[in-house]
Protein backbone atom coordinates (compact mmCIF):
# COMPACT_ATOMS: atom_id res chain seq x y z
CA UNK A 1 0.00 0.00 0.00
CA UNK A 2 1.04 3.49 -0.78
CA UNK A 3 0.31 6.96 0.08
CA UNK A 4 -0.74 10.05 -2.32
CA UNK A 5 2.13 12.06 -0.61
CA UNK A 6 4.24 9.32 -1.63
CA UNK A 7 2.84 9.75 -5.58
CA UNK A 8 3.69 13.09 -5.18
CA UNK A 9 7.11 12.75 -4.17
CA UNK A 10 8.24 9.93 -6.97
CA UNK A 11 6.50 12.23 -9.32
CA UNK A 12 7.91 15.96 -8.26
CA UNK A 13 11.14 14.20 -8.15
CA UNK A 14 11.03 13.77 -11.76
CA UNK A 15 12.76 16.57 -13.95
CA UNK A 16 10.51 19.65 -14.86
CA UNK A 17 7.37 17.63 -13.49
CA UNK A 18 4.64 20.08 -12.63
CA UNK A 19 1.54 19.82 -10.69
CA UNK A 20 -2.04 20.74 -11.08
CA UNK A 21 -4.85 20.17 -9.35
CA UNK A 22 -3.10 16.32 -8.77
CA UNK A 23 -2.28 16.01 -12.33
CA UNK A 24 1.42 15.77 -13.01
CA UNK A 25 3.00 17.06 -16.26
CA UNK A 26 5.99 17.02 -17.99
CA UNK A 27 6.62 19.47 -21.12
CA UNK A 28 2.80 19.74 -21.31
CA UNK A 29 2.01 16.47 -20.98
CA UNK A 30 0.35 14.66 -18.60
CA UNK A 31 1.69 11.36 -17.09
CA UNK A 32 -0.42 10.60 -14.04
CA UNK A 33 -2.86 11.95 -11.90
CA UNK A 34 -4.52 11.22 -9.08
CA UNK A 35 -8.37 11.27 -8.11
CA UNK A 36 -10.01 9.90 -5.47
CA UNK A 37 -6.95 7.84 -4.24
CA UNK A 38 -6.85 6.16 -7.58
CA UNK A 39 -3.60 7.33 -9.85
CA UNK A 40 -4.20 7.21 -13.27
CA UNK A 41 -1.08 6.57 -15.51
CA UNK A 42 -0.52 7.58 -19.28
CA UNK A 43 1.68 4.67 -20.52
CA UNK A 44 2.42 3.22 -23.83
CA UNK A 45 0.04 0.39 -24.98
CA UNK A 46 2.80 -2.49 -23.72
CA UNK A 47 2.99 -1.13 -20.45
CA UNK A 48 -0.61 -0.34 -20.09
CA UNK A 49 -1.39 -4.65 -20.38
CA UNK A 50 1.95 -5.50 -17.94
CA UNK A 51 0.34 -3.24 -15.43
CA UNK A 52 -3.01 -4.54 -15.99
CA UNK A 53 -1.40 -7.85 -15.60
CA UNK A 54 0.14 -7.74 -13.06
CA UNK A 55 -2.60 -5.79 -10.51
CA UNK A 56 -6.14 -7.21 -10.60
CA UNK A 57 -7.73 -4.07 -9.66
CA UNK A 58 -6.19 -1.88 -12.05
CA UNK A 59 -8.33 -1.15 -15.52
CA UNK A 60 -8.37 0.99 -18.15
CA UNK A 61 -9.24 4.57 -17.73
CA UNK A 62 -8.88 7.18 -21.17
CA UNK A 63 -5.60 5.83 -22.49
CA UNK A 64 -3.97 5.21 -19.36
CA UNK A 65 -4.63 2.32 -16.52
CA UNK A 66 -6.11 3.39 -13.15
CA UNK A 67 -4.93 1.62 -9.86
CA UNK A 68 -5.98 2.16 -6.12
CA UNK A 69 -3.20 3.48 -4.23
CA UNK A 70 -4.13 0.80 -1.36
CA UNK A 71 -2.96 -1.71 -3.88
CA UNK A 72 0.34 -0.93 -5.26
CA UNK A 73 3.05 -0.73 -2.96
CA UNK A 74 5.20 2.32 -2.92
CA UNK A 75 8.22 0.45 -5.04
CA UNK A 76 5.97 -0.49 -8.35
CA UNK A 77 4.58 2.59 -8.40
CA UNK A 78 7.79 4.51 -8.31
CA UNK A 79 8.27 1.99 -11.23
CA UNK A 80 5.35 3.35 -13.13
CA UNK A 81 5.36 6.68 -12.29
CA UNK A 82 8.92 6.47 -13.92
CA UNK A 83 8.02 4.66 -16.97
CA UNK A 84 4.48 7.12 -17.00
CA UNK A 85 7.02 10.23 -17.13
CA UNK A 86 9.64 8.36 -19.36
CA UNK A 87 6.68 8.37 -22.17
CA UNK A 88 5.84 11.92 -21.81
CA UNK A 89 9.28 13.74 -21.40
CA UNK A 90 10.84 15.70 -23.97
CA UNK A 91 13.76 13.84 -25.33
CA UNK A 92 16.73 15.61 -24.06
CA UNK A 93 15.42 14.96 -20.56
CA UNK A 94 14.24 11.17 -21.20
CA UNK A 95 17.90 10.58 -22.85
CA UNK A 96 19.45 12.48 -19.93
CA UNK A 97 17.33 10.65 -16.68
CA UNK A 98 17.76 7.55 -18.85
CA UNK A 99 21.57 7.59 -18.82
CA UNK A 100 21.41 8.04 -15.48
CA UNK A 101 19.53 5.00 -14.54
CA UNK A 102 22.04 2.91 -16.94
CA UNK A 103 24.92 3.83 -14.75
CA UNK A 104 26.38 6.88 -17.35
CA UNK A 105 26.95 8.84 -13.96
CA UNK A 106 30.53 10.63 -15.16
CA UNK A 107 32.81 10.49 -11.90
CA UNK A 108 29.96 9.50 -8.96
CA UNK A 109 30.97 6.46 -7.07
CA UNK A 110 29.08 3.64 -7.85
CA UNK A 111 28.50 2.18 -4.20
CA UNK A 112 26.09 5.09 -3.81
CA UNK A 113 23.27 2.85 -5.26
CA UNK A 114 20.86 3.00 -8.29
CA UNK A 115 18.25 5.18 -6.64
CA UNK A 116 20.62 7.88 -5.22
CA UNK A 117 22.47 7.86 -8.89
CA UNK A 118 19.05 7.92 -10.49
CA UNK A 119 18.14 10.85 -8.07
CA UNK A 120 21.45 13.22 -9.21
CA UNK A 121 21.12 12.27 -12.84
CA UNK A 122 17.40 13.66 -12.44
CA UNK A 123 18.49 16.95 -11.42
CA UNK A 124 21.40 16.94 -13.77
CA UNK A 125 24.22 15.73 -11.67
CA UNK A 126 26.51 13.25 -12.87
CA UNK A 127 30.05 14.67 -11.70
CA UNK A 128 31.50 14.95 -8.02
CA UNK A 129 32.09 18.58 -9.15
CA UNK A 130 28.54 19.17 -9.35
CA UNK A 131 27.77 17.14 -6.54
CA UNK A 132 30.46 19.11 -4.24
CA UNK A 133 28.61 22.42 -5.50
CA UNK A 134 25.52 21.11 -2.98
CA UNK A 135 24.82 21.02 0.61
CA UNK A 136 23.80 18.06 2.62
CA UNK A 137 20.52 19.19 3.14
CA UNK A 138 19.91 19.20 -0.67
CA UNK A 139 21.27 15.71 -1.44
CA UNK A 140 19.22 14.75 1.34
CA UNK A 141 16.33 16.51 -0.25
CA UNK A 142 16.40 14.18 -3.91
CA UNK A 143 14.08 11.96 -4.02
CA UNK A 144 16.02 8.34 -3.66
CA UNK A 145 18.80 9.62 -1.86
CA UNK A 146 19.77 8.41 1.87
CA UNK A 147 22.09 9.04 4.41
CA UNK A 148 24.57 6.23 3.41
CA UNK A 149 25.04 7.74 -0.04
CA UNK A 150 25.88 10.75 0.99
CA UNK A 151 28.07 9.67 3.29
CA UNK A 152 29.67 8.03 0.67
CA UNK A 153 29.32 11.04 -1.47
CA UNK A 154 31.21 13.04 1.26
CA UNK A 155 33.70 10.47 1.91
CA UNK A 156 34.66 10.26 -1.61
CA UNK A 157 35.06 14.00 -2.37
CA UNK A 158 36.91 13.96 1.02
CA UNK A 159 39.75 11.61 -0.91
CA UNK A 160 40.43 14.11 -3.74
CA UNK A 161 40.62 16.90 -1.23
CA UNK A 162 36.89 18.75 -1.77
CA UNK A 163 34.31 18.80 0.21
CA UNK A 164 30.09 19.29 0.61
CA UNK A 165 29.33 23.12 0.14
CA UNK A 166 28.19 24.78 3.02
C-alpha cells in the first residue's frame, strides 16, 4: 500500500514535473494523476497490459490504466510513475534521466546505489564537481537519496581533497 504524498514525491522528483490540481505534467504532458486515491497513468500500450497484468484491480481509464493506491506498494509505483514520465518527457530529458539510470553517472561512485544515482542524474548531476557544488541538506532533499550515499558522497570528495558546500 502506498500513500498520495508518496505519488507526489516519486513524481515531483522527476525533472521539470509540474503539478495541477493532482495532475502531473511534464513538457505539457500529462503522465499521471490522481483522483479519489486512484492514480491514473498515461503509458504506452505495452505497459498499459503488464500493469493490468500484473494488478487485478487496475483497468483501463482514457488511455492510461487506473490503480488504487491501497494496492500498489510504494516500489511499483515509483516503477510506473517512472516509466508514465519516461513516455511523456521531452527527449533531451528522457535521454538524460535515462543515462542516469544505466549507470552513465561521469565520476559518482558507484556504491552510492541505483536510486541515489538515479536521483542526481534527475536533477542533472553526474560529476563529483557538481555534486560538491551542494549542501547536505539538498542531497538529502532528492528523491532516492539516503544518508549512506551521501556519506559516501562526502567520503569520496573527502579523498580528492573537496568537500560538501556549506
Amino acid at each position: 500500500m502506498t500513500s498520495a504524498a508518496q505519488l507526489r514525491k516519486t513524481a515531483r522528483s522527476l525533472p521539470e514535473t509540474t503539478e495541477d490540481g493532482g495532475a502531473f505534467t511534464v513538457g505539457g504532458a500529462v503522465f499521471a494523476a490522481l483522483v479519489d486515491k486512484q492514480v491514473t497513468l498515461w503509458l504506452p500500450a505495452s505497459e498499459v497490459d503488464e500493469l493490468l497484468a500484473a494488478h487485478p484491480t487496475a483497468a483501463r481509464d482514457s488511455g492510461g490504466v487506473r490503480v488504487p493506491l491501497a494496492d500498489i506498494d510504494g516500489r511499483q509505483l515509483n516503477h510506473w510513475v517512472w516509466r508514465a514520465w519516461l513516455a511523456h518527457a521531452p527527449e533531451h530529458l528522457a535521454r538524460t534521466a535515462t543515462a542516469a539510470v544505466a549507470g552513465e553517472s561521469g565520476d559518482l561512485p558507484r556504491a552510492i546505489g541505483r536510486p541515489a544515482t538515479r536521483a542526481l542524474g534527475n536533477a542533472g548531476i553526474t560529476t563529483l564537481d557538481q555534486v560538491a557544488a551542494m549542501t547536505e541538506a539538498e542531497l538529502l532533499a532528492l528523491h532516492g537519496m539516503g544518508p549512506k550515499a551521501v556519506r559516501i558522497l562526502r567520503d569520496t570528495l573527502a579523498e580528492t581533497g573537496r568537500s560538501l558546500a556549506g
